[in-house]
PDB file of N, CA and C in Angstrom:
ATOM      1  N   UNK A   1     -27.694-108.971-110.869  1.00  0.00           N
ATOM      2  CA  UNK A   1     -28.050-108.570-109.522  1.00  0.00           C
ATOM      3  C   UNK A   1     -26.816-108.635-108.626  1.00  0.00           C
ATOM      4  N   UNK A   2     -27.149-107.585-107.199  1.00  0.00           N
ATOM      5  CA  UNK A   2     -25.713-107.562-107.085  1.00  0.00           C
ATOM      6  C   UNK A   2     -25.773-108.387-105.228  1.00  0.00           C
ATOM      7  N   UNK A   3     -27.175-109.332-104.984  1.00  0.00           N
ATOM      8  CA  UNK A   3     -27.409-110.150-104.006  1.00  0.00           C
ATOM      9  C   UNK A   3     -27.781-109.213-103.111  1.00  0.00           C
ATOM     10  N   UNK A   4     -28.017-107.912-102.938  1.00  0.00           N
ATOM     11  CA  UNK A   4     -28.815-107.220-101.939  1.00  0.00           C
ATOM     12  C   UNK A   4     -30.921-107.277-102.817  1.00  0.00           C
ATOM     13  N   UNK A   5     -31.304-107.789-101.516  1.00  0.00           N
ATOM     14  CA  UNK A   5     -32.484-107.993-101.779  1.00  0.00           C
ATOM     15  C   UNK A   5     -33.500-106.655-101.237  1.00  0.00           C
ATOM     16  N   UNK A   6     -33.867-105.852-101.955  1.00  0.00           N
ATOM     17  CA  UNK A   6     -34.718-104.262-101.594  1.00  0.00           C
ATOM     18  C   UNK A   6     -35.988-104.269-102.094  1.00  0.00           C
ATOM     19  N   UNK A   7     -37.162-104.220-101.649  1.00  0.00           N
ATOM     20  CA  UNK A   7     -38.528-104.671-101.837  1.00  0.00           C
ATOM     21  C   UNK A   7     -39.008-103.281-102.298  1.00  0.00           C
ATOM     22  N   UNK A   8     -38.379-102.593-101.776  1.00  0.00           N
ATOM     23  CA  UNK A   8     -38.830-101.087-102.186  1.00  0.00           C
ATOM     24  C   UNK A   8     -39.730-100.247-100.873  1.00  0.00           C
ATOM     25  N   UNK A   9     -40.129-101.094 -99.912  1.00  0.00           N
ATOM     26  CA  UNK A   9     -41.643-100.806 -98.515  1.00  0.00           C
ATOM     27  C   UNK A   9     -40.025-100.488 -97.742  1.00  0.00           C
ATOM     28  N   UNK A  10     -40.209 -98.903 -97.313  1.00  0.00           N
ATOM     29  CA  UNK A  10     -39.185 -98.339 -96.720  1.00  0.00           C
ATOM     30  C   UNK A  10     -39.838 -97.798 -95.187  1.00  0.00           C
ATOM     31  N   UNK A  11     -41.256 -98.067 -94.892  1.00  0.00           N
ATOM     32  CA  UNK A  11     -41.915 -97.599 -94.065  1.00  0.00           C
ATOM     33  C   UNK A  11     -43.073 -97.028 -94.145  1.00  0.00           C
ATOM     34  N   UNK A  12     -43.841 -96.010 -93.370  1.00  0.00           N
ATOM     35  CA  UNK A  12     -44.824 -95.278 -93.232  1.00  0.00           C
ATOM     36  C   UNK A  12     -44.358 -93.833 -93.794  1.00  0.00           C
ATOM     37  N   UNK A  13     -42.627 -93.544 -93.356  1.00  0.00           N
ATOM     38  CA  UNK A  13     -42.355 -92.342 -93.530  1.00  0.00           C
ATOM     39  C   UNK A  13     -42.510 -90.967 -91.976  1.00  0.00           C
ATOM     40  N   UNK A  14     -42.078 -89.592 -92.523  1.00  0.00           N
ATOM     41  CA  UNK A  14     -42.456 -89.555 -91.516  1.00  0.00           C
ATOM     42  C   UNK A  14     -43.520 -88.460 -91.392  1.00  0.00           C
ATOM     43  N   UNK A  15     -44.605 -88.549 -90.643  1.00  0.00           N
ATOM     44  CA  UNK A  15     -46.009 -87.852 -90.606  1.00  0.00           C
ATOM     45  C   UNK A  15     -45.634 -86.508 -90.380  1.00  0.00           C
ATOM     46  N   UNK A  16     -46.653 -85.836 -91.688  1.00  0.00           N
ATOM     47  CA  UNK A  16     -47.160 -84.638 -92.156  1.00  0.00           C
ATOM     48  C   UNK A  16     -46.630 -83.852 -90.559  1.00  0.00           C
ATOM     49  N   UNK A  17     -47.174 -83.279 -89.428  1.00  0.00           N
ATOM     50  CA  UNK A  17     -46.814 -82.807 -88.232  1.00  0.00           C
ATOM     51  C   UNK A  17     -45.330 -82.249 -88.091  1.00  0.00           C
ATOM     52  N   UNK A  18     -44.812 -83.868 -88.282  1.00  0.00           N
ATOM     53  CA  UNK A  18     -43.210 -83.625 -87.510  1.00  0.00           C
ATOM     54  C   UNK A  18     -42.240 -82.836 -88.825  1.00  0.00           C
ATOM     55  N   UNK A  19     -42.567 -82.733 -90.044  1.00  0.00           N
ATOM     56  CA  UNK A  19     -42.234 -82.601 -91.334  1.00  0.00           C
ATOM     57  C   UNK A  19     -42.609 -80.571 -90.946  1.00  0.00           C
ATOM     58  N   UNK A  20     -44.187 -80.676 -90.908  1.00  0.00           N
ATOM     59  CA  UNK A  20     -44.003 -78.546 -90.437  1.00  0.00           C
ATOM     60  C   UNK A  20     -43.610 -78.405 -89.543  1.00  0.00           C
ATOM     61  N   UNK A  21     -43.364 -79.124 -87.934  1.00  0.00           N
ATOM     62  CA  UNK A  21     -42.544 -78.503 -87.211  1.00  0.00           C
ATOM     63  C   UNK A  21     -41.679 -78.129 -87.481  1.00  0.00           C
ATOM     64  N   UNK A  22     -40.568 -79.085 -88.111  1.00  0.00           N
ATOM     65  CA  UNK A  22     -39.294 -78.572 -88.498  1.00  0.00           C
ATOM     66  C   UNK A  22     -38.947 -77.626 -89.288  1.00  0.00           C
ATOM     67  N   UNK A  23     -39.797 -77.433 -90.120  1.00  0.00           N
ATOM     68  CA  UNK A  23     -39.931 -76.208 -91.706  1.00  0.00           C
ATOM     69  C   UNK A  23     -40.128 -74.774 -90.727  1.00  0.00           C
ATOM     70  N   UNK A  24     -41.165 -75.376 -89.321  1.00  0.00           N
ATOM     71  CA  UNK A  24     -41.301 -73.967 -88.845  1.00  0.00           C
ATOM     72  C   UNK A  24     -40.284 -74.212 -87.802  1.00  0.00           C
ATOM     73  N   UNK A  25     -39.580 -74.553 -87.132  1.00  0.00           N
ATOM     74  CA  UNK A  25     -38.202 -74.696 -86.350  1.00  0.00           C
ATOM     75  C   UNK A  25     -37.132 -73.951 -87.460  1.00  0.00           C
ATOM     76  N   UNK A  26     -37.120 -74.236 -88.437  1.00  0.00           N
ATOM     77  CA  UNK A  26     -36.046 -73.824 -89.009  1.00  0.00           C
ATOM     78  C   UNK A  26     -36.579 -72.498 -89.699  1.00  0.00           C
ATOM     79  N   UNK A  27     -37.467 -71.864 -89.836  1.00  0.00           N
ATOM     80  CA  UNK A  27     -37.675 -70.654 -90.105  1.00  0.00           C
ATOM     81  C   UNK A  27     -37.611 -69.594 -89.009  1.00  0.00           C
ATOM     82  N   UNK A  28     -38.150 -70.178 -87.671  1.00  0.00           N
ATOM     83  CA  UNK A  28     -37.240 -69.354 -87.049  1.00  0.00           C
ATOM     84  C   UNK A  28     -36.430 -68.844 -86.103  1.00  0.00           C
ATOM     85  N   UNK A  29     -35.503 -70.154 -86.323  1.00  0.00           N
ATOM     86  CA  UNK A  29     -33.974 -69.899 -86.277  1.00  0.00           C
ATOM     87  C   UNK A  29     -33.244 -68.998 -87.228  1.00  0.00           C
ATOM     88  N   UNK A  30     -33.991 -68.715 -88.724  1.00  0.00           N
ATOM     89  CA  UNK A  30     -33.066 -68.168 -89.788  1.00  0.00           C
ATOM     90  C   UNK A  30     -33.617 -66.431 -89.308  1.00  0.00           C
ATOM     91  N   UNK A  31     -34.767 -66.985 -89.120  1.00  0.00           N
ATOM     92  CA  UNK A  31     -35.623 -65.560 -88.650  1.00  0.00           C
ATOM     93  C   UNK A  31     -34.542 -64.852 -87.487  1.00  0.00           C
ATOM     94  N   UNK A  32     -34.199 -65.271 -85.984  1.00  0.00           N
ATOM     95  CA  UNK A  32     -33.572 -65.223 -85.692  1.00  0.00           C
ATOM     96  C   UNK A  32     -32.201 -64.603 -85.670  1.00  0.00           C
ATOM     97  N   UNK A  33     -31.270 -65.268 -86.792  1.00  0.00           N
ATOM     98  CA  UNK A  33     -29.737 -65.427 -87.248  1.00  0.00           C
ATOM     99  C   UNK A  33     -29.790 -63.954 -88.057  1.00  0.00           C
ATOM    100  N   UNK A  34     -30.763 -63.704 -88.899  1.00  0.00           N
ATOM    101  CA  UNK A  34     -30.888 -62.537 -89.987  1.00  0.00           C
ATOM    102  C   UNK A  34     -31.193 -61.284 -88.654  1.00  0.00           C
ATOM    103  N   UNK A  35     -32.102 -61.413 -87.597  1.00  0.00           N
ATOM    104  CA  UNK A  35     -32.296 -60.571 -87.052  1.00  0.00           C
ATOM    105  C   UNK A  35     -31.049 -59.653 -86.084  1.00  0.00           C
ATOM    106  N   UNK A  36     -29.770 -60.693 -85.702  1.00  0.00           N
ATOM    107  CA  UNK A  36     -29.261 -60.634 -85.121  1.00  0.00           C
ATOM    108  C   UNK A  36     -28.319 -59.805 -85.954  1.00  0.00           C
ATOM    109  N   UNK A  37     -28.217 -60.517 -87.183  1.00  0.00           N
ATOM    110  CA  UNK A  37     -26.923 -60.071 -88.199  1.00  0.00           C
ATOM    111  C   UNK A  37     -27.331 -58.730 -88.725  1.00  0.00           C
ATOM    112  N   UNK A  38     -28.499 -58.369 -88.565  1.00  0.00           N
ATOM    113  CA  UNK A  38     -28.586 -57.030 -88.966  1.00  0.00           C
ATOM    114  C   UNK A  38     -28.543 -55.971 -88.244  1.00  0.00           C
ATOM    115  N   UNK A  39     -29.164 -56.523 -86.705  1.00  0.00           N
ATOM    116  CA  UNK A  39     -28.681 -55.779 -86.253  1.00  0.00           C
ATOM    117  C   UNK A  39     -29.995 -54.820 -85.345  1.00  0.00           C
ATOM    118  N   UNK A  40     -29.860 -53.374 -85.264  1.00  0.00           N
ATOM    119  CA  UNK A  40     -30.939 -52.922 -84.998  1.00  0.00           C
ATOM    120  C   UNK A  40     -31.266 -53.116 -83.093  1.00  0.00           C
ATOM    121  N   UNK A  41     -31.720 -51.816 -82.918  1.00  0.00           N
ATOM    122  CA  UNK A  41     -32.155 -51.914 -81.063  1.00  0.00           C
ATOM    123  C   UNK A  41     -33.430 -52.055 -80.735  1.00  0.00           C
ATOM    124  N   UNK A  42     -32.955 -53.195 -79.920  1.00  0.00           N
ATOM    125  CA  UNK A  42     -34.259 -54.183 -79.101  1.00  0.00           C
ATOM    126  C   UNK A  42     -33.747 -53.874 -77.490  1.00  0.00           C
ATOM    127  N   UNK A  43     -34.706 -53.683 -76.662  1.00  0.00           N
ATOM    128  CA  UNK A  43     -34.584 -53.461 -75.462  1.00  0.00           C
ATOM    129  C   UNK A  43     -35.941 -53.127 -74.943  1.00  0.00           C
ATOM    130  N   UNK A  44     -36.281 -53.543 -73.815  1.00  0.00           N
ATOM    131  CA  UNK A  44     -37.042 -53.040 -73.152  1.00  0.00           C
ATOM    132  C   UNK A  44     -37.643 -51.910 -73.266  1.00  0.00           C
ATOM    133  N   UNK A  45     -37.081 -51.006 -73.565  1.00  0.00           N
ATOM    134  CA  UNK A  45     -37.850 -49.886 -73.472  1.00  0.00           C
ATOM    135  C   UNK A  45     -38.417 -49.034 -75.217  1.00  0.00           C
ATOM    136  N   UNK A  46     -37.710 -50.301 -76.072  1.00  0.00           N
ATOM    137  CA  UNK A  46     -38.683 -49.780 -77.674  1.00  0.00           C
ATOM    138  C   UNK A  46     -40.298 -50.709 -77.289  1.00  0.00           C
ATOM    139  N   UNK A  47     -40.726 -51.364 -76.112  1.00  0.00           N
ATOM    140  CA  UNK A  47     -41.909 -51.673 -76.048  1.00  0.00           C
ATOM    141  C   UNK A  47     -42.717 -50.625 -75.361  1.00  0.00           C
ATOM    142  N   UNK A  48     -41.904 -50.035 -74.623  1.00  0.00           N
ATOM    143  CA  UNK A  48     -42.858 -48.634 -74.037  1.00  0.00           C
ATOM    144  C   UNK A  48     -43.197 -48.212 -74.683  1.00  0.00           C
ATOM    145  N   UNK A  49     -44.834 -47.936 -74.348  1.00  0.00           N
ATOM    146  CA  UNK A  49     -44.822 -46.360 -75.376  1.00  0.00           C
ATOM    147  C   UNK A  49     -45.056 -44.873 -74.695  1.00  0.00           C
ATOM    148  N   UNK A  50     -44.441 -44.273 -75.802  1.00  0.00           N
ATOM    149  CA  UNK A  50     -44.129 -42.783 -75.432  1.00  0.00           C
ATOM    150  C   UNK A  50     -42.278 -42.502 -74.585  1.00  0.00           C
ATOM    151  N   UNK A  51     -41.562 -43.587 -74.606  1.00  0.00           N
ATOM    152  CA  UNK A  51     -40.790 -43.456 -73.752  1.00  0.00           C
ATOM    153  C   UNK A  51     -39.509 -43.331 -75.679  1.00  0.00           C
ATOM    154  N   UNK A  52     -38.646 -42.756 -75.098  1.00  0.00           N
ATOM    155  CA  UNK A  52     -37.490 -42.699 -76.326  1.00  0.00           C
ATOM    156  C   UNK A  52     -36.607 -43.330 -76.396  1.00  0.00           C
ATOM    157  N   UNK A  53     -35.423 -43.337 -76.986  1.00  0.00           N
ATOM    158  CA  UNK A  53     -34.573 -44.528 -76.911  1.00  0.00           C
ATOM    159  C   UNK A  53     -33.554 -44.070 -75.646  1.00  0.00           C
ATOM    160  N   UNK A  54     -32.905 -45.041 -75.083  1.00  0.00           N
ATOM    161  CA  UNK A  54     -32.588 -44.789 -73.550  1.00  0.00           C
ATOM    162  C   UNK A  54     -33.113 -43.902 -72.582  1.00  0.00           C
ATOM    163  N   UNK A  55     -34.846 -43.779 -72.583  1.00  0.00           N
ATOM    164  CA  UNK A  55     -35.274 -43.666 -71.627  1.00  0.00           C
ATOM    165  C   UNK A  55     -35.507 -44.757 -70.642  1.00  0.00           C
ATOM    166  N   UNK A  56     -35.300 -44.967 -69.127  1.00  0.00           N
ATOM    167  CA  UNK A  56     -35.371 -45.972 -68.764  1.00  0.00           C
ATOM    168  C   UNK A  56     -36.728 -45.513 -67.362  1.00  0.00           C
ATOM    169  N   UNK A  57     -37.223 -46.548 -67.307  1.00  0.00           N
ATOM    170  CA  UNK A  57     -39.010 -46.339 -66.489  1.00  0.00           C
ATOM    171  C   UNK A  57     -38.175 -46.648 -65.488  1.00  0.00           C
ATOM    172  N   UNK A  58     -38.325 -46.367 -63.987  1.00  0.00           N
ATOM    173  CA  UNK A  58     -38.690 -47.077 -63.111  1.00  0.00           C
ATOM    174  C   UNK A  58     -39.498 -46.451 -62.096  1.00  0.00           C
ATOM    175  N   UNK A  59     -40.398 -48.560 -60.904  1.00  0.00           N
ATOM    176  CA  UNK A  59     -41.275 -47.275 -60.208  1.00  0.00           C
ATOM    177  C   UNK A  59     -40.961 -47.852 -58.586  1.00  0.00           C
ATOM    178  N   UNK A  60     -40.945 -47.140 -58.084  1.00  0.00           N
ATOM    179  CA  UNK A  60     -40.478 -47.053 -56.643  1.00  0.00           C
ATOM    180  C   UNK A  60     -41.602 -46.906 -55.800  1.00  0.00           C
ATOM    181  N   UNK A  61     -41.664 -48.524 -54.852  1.00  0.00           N
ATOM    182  CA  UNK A  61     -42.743 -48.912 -53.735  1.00  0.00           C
ATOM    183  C   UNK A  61     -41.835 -48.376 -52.246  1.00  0.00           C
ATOM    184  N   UNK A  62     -42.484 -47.477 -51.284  1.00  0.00           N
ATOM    185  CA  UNK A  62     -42.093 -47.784 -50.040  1.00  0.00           C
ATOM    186  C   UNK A  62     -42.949 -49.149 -49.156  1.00  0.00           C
ATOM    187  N   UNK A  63     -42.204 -49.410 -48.632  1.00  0.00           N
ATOM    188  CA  UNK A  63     -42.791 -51.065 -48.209  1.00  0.00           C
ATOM    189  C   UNK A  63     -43.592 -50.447 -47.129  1.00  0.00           C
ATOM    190  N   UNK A  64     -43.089 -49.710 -45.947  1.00  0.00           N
ATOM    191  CA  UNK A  64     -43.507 -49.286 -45.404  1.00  0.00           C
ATOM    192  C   UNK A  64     -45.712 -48.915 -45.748  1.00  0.00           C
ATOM    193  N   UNK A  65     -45.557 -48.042 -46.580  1.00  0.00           N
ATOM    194  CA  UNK A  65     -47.128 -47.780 -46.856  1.00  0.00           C
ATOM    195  C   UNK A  65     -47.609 -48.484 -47.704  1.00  0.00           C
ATOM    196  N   UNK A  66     -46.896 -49.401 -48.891  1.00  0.00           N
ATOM    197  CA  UNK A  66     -47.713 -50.607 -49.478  1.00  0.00           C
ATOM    198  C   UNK A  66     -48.162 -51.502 -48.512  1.00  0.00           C
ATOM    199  N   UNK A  67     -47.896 -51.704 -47.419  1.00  0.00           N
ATOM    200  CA  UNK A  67     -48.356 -52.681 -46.046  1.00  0.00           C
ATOM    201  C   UNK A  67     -49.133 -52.404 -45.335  1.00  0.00           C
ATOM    202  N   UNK A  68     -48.929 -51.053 -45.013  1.00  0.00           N
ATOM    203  CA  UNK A  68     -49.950 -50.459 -43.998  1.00  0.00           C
ATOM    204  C   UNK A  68     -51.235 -50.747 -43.516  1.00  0.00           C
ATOM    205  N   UNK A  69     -51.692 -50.958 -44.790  1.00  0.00           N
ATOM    206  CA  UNK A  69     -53.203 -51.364 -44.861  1.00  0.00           C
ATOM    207  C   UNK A  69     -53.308 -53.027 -44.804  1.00  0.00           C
ATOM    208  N   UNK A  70     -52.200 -53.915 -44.866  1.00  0.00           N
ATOM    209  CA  UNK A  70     -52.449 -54.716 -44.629  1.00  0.00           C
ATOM    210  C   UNK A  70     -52.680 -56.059 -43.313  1.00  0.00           C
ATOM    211  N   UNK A  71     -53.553 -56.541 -42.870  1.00  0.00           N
ATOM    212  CA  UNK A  71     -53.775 -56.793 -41.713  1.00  0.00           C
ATOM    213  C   UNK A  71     -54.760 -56.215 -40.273  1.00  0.00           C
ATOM    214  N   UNK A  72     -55.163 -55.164 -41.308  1.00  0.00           N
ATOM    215  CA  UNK A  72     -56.183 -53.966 -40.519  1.00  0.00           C
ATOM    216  C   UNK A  72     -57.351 -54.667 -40.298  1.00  0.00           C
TER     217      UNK A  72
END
């Protein structure tokens, strides 16, 4: 023996929960890293639909008559 005394009772360990967070933390981050490295266009406007790639929406309030009615 080499005078270190080890019983083998290392704890509880650590609970089932914190063990899939991390499995799913780290999936996706890789999810992520692969998405980036490949590449490919994300923008605002591939969620429109019907709109094409660099079409850009916009919509124009006059303050003036969005108010109008308000306070009547």
């Amino acid at each position: 023996m080499d005078g270190t005394t080890d019983s083998g009772d290392r704890g509880p360990g650590m609970p089932r929960w914190v063990k899939i967070c991390g499995v799913a933390g780290i999936v996706v981050v890789l999810v992520i890293v692969v998405m980036l490295l490949i590449g490919g266009e994300h923008s605002p406007s591939r969620h429109m639909q019907g709109a094409g790639p660099g079409v850009v929406s916009t919509v124009g309030v006059d303050a003036g008559s969005a108010l109008s009615g308000v306070g009547s």
